[in-house]
Protein backbone atom coordinates (compact mmCIF):
# COMPACT_ATOMS: atom_id res chain seq x y z
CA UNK A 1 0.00 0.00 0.00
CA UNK A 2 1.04 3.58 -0.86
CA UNK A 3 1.46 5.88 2.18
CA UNK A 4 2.37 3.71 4.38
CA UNK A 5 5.93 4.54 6.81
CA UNK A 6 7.41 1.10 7.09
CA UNK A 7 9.78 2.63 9.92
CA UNK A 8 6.44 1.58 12.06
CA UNK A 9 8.04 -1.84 11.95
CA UNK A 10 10.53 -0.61 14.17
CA UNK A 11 7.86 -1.69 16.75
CA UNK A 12 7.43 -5.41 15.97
CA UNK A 13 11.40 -5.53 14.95
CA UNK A 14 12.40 -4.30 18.86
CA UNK A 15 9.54 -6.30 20.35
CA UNK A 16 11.06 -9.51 18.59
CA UNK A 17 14.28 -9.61 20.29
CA UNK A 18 12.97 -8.30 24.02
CA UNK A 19 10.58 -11.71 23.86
CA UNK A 20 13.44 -13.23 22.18
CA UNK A 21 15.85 -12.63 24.57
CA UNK A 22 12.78 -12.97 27.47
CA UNK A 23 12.25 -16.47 26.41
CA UNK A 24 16.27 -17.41 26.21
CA UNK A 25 17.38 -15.81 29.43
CA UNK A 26 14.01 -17.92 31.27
CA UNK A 27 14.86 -21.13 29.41
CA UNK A 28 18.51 -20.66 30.81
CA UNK A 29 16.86 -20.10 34.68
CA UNK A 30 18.57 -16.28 34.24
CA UNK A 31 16.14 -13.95 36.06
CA UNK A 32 17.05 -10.86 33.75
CA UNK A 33 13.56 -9.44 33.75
CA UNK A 34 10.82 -8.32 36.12
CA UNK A 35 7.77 -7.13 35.27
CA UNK A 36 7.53 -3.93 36.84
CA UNK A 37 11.11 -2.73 35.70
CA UNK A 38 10.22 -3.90 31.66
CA UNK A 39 7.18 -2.64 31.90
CA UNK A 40 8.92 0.74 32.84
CA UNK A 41 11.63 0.48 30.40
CA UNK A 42 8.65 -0.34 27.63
CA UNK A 43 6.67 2.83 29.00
CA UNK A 44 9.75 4.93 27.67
CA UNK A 45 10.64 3.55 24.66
CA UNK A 46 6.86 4.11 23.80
CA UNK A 47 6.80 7.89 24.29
CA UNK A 48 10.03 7.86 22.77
CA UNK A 49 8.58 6.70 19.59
CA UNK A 50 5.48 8.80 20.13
CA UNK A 51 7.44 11.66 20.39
CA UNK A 52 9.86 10.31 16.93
CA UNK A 53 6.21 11.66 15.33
CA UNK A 54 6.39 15.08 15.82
CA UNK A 55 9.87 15.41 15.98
CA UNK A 56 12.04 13.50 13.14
CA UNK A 57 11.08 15.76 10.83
CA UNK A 58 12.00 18.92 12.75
CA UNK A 59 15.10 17.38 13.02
CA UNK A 60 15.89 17.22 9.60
CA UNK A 61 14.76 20.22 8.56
CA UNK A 62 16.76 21.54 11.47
CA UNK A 63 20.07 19.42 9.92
CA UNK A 64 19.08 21.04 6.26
CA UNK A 65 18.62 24.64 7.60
CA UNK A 66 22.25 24.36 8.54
CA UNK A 67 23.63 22.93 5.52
CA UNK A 68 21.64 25.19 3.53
CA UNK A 69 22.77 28.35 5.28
CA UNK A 70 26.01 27.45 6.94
CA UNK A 71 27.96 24.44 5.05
CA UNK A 72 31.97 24.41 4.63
CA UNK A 73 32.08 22.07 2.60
CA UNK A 74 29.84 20.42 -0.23
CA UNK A 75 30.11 17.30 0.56
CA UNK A 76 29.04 13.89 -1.67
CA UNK A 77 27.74 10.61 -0.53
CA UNK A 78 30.53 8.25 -1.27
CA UNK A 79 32.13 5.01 0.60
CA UNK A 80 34.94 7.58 2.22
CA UNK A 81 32.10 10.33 3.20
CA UNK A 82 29.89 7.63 4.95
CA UNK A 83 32.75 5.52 6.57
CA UNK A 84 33.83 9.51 8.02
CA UNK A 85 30.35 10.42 8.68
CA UNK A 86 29.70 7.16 11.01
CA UNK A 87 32.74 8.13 12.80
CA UNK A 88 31.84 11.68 13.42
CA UNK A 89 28.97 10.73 14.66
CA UNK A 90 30.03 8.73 17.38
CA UNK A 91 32.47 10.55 18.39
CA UNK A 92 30.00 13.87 18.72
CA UNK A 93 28.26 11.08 20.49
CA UNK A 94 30.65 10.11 23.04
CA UNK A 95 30.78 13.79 23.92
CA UNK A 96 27.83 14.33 24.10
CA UNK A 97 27.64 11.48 26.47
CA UNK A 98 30.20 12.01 28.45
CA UNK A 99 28.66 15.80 29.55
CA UNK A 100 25.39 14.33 29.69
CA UNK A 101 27.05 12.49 33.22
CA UNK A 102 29.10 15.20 33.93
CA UNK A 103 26.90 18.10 34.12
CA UNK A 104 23.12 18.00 36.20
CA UNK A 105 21.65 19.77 33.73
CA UNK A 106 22.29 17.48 31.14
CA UNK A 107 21.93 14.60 33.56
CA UNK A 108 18.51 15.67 34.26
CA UNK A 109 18.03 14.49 30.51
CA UNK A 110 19.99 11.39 30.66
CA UNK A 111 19.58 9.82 33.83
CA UNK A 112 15.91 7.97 33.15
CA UNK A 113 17.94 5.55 30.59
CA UNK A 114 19.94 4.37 33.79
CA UNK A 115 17.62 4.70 36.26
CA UNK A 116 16.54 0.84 35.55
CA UNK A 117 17.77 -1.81 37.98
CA UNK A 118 17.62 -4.60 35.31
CA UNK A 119 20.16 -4.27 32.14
CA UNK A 120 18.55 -5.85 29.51
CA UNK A 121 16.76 -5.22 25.96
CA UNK A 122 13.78 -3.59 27.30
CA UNK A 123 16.41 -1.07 29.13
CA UNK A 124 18.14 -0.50 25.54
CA UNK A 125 14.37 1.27 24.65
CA UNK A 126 14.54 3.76 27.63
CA UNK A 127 15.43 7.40 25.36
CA UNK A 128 13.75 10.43 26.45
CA UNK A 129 12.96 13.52 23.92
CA UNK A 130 15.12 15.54 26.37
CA UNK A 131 18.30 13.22 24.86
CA UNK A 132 16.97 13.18 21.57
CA UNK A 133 16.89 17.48 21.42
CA UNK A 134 20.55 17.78 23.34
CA UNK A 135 22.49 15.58 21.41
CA UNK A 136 20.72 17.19 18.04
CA UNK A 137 22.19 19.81 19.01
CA UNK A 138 25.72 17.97 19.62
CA UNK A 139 25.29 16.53 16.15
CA UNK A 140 25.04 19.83 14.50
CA UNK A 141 28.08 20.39 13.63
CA UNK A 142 27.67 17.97 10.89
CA UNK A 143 25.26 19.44 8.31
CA UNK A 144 28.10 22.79 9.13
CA UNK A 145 30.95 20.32 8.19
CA UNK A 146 28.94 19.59 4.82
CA UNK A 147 27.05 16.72 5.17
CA UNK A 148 23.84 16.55 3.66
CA UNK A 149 20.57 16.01 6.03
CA UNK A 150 19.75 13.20 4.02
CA UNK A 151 23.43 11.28 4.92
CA UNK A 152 23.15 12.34 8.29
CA UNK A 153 19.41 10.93 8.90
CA UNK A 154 20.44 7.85 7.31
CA UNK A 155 23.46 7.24 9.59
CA UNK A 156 21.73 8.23 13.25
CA UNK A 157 19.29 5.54 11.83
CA UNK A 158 22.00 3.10 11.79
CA UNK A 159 23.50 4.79 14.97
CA UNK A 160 20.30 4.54 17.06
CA UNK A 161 19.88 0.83 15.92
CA UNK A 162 23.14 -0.58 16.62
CA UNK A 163 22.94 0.40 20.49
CA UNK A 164 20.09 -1.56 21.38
CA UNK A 165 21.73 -4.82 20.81
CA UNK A 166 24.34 -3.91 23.42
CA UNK A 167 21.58 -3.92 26.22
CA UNK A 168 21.77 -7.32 26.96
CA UNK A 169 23.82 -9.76 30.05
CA UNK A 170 22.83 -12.68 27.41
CA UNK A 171 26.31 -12.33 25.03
CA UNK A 172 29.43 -12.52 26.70
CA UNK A 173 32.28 -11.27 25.59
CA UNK A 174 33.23 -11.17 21.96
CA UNK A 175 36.76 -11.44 21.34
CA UNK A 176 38.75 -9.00 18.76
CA UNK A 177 36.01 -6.94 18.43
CA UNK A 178 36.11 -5.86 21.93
CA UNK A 179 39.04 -4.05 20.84
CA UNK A 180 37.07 -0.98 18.88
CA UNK A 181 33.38 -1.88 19.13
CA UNK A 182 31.27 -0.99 21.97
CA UNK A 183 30.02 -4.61 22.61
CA UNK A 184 27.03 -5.73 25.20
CA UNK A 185 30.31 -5.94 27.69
CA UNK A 186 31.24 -2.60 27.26
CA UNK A 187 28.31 -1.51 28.00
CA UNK A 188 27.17 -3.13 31.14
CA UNK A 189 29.95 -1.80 32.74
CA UNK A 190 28.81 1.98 31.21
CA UNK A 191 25.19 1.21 33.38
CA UNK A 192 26.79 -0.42 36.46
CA UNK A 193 26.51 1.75 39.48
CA UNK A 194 29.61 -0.25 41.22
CA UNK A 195 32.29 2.33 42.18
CA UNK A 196 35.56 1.34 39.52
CA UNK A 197 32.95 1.20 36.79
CA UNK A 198 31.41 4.76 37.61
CA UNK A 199 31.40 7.31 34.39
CA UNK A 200 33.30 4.79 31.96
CA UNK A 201 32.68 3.66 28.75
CA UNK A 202 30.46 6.44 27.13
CA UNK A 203 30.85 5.30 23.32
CA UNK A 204 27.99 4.21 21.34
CA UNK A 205 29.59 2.13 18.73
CA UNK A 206 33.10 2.43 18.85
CA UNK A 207 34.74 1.57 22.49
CA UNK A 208 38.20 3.68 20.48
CA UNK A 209 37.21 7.19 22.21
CA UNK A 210 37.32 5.71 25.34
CA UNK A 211 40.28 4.25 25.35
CA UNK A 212 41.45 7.22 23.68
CA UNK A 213 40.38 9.34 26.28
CA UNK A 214 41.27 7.46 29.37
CA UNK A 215 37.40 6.78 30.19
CA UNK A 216 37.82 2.73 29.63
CA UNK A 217 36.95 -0.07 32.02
CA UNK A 218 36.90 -3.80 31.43
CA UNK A 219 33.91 -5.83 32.62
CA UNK A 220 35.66 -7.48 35.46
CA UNK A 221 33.37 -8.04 39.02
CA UNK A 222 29.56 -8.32 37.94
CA UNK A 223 27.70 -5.41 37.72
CA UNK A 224 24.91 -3.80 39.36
CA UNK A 225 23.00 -1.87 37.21
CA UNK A 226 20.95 0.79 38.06
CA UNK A 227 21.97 4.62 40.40
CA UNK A 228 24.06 4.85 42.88
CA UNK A 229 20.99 6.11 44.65
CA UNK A 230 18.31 4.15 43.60
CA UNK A 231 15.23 5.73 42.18
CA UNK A 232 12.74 2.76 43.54
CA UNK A 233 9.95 4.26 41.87
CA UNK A 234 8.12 2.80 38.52
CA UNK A 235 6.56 6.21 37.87
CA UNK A 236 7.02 7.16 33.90
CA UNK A 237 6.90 10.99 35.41
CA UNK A 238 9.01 10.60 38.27
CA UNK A 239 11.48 8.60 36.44
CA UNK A 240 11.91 11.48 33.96
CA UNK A 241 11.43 14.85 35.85
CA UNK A 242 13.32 13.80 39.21
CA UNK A 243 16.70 15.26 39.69
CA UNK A 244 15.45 18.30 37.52
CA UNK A 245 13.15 18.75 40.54
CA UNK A 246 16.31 17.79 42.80
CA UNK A 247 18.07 20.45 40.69
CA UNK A 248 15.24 23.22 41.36
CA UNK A 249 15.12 22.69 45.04
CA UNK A 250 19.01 23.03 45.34
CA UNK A 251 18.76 26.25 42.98
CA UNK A 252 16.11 27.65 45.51
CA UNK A 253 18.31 27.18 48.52
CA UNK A 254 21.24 29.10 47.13
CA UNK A 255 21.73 32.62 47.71
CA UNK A 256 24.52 33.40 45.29
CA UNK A 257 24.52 33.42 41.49
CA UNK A 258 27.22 31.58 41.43
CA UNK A 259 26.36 28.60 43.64
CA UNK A 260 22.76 28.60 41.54
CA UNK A 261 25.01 28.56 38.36
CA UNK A 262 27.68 25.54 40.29
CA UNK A 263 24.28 23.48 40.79
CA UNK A 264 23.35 23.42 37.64
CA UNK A 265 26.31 23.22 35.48
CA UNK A 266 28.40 21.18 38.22
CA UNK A 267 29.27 17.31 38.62
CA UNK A 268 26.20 15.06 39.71
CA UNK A 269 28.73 13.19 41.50
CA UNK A 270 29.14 16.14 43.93
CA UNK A 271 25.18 16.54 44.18
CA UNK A 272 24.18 16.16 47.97
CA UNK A 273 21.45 13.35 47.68
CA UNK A 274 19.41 13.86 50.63
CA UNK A 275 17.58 16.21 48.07
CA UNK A 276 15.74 13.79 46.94
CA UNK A 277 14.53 13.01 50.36
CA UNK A 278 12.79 16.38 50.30
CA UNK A 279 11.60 16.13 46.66
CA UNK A 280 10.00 12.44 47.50
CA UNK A 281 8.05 14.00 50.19
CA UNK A 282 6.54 17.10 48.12
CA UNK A 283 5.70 15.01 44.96
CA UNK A 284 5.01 11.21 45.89
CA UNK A 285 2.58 11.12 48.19
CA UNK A 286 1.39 7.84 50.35
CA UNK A 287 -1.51 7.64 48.64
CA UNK A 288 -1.20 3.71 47.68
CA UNK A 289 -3.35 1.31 48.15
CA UNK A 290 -1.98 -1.28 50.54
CA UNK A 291 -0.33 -4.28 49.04
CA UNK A 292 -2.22 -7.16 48.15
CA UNK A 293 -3.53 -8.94 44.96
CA UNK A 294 -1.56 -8.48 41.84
CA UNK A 295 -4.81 -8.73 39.54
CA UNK A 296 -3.12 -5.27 38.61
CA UNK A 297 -0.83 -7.02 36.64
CA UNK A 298 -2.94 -8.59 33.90
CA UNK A 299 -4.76 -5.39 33.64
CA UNK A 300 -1.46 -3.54 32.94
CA UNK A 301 -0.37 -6.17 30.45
CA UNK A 302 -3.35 -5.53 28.77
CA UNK A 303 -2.99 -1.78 28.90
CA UNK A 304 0.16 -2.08 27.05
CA UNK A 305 -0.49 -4.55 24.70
CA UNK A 306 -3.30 -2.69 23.09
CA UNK A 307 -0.94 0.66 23.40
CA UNK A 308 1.65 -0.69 21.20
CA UNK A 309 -0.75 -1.96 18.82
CA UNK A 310 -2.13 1.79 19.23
CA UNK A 311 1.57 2.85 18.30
CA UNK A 312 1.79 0.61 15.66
CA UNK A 313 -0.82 1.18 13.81
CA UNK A 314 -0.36 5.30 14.78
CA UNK A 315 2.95 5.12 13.09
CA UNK A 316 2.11 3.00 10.20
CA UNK A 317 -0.57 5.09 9.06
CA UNK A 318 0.63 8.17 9.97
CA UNK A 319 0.77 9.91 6.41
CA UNK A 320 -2.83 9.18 6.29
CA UNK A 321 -4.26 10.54 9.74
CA UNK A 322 -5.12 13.76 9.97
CA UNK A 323 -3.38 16.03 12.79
CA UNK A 324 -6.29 15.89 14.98
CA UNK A 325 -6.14 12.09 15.67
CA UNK A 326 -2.68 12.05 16.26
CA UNK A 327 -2.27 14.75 19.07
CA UNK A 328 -5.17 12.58 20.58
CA UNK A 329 -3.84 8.95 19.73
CA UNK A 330 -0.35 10.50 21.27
CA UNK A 331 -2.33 12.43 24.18
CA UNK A 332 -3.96 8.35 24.80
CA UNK A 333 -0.90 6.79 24.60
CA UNK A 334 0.81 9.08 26.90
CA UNK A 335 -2.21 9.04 29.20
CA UNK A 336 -2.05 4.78 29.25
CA UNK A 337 1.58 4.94 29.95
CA UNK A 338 1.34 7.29 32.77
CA UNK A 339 -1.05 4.91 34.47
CA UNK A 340 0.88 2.18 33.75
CA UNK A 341 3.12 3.41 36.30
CA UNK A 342 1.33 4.59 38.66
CA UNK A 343 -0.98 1.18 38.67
CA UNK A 344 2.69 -0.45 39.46
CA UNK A 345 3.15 1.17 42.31
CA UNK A 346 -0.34 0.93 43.25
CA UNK A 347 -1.55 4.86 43.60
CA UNK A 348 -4.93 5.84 43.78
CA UNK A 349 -5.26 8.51 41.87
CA UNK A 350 -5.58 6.51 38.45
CA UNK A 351 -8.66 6.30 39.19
CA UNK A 352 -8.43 10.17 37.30
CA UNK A 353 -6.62 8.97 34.50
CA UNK A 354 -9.03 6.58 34.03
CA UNK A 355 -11.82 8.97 33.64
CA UNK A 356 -9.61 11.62 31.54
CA UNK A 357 -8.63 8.60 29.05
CA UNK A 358 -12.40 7.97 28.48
CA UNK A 359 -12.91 11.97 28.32
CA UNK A 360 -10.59 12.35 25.26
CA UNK A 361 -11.77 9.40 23.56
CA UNK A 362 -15.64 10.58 23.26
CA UNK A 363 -14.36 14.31 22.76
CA UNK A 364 -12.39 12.45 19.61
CA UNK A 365 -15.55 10.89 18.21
CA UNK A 366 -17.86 14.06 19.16
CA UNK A 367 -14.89 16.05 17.11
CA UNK A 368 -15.72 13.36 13.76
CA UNK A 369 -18.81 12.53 14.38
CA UNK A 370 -20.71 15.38 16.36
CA UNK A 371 -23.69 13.61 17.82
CA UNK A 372 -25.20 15.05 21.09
CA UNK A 373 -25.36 11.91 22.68
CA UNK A 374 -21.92 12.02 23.57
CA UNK A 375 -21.75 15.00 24.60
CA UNK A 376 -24.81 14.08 27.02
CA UNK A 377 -22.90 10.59 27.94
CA UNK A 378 -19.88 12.58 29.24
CA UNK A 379 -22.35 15.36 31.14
CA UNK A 380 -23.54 12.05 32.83
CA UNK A 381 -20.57 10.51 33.22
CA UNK A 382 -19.36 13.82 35.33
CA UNK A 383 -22.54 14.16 37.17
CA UNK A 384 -22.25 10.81 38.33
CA UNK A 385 -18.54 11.02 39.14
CA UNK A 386 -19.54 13.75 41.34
CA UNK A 387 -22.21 12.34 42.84
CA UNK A 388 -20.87 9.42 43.77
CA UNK A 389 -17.71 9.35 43.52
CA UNK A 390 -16.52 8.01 46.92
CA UNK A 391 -18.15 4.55 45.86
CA UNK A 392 -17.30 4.83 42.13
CA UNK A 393 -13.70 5.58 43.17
CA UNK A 394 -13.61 2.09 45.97
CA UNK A 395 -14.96 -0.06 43.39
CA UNK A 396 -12.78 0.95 40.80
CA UNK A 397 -10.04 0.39 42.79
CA UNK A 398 -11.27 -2.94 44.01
CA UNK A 399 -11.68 -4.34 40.27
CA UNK A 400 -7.86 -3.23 39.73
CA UNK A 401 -6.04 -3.69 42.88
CA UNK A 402 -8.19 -6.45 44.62
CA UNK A 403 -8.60 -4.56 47.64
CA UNK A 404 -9.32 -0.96 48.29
């Protein structure tokens, strides 16, 4: 079919290889995977993909604006221009990477891809939009080298593929090419959170910069993956927005413009952590509902099943949707994966999301098909809600959690 973008497949192709790897690391008795954490990691990679939607194209026209305007050099595609292009771009990478744990700011953008306890592929899906705009902005010195947008979209395709296979405690280590390829070895040791592994290993496909650059460790002691500080907390918001709360509330206590400007430009390694002690108490509350069943499960299983066939089908036909449907398809999705979390660690308040999810959907139909009805279903639907919503909010919470 014409119209169609075949870069939906993305979804099905990454899917593959998490239940492949699933189903090989629980035939070999390897516990590599809990629910909770992949269902997390998968929460991220979702919005990241969401978000590819609105953005890719910016991004190129972004990369073309420059080489229109601002190019050196006129460069052609040839076998010598891509072979220097896929090294530029890793090395603009590793840069980029290596601020990105060097400076809060920019680890305010990074740290939700290590913030998972498990290292596997699910975790290789965790990229934010913040990392996607900051190292755009790494990478755009390209297009003002002289390479085209259309070489440079090709290659951060390749770039942004290659990476996800080195998520994994599955492949050990892989001989001579550990010598100049970042390989799953490499890497682990980049998310380990023990103390001689801290800050190493920041390439993306070439391990060379990093040896280069004295940032190189070898996968010795196993690691253990995750923040020196653990996060312990499966929110999708929390997860993204923390330490630039932690960051705000250390601003605010600083009297000086210079400490403000040492906070946010300084070394997270010299952050004082109780912070997030204070930030935990303002923004997650103890509203929970007290452990019990885990019927919650199945419903969030089912929750993101249907969201990725959502995505799927969001992306695939995407050419042929107009703009309307896919703010609201993206405003769903993002709704679904924010209550994902939340049902994980067992909050009440999705009991909101809930209604807001079935809000936008019959404000979507009224918007195609503009039949009263609707609009009288949700006037009901709010009356009642009002009315009686102490026992429409218990039984809810019943059916989900088992308890209430």
């Amino acid at each position: 079919m014409t119209g169609l973008n075949y870069f939906a497949l993305a979804v099905p192709f990454f899917l593959f290889f998490i239940a492949l790897e699933y189903y090989v690391a629980r035939k070999s008795g390897k516990p590599y995977f809990r629910f909770e954490s992949t269902v997390a990691n998968m929460n991220v990679g979702i919005i990241e993909r969401v978000t590819d939607l609105f953005t890719v194209g910016a991004f190129y026209y972004f990369y073309d604006f420059l080489h229109t305007r601002y190019a050196i050099f006129d460069i052609k595609p040839g076998v010598l221009m891509w072979l220097a292009l896929i090294f530029a771009t890793d090395f603009l990478w590793y840069w980029y990477h290596r601020f990105g744990h060097k400076i809060n700011l920019f680890w305010g953008f990074h740290v939700v891809h290590h913030t998972s306890e498990e290292f596997n592929y699910s975790a290789g899906t965790r990229i934010t939009i913040f990392q996607s705009v900051v190292r755009t902005l790494f990478w755009a010195i390209l297009p003002v080298i002289g390479f085209p947008a259309s070489m440079i979209s090709a290659i951060l395709i390749i770039h942004g593929l290659y990476p996800f296979f080195t998520h994994t405690r599955l492949i050990g280590k892989l001989g001579w090419l550990e010598y100049f390829l970042v390989t799953p070895s490499h890497h682990r040791v980049h998310h380990a959170s023990n103390e001689q592994y801290l800050d190493k290993n920041y390439g993306d496909m070439f391990i060379i910069w990093d040896k280069l650059f004295g940032t190189f460790a070898e996968e010795k002691e196993e690691p253990v993956y995750g923040l020196t500080k653990q996060l312990n907390s499966y929110s999708f918001l929390w997860q993204h927005f923390h330490f630039l709360v932690e960051i705000w509330y250390a601003v605010k206590r600083e009297n000086t413009i210079s400490g403000k400007f040492r906070i946010i430009f300084g070394n997270p390694a010299a952050f004082d952590p109780e912070i997030r002690n204070k930030a935990e108490q303002k923004f997650l509350s103890d509203d929970r509902v007290p452990a019990g069943s885990r019927r919650f499960r199945n419903y969030v299983l089912a929750q993101i099943s249907f969201t990725l066939a959502l995505l799927f089908g969001l992306l695939l036909f995407e050419h042929q949707l107009s703009m309307f449907l896919q703010v609201s398809a993206a405003l769903f999705i993002l709704i679904t994966v924010i209550n994902c979390g939340a049902i994980l660690e067992q909050r009440k308040w999705v009991f909101f999301l809930e209604f807001a999810r079935i809000s936008l959907v019959l404000l979507t139909v009224f918007y195609y098909y503009p039949n009263p009805k609707l609009i009288i279903v949700l006037y009901v639907m709010i009356v009642a809600l009002i009315s009686y919503y102490s026992y429409i909010k218990k039984q809810y919470l019943t059916l989900v959690y088992g308890n209430s």
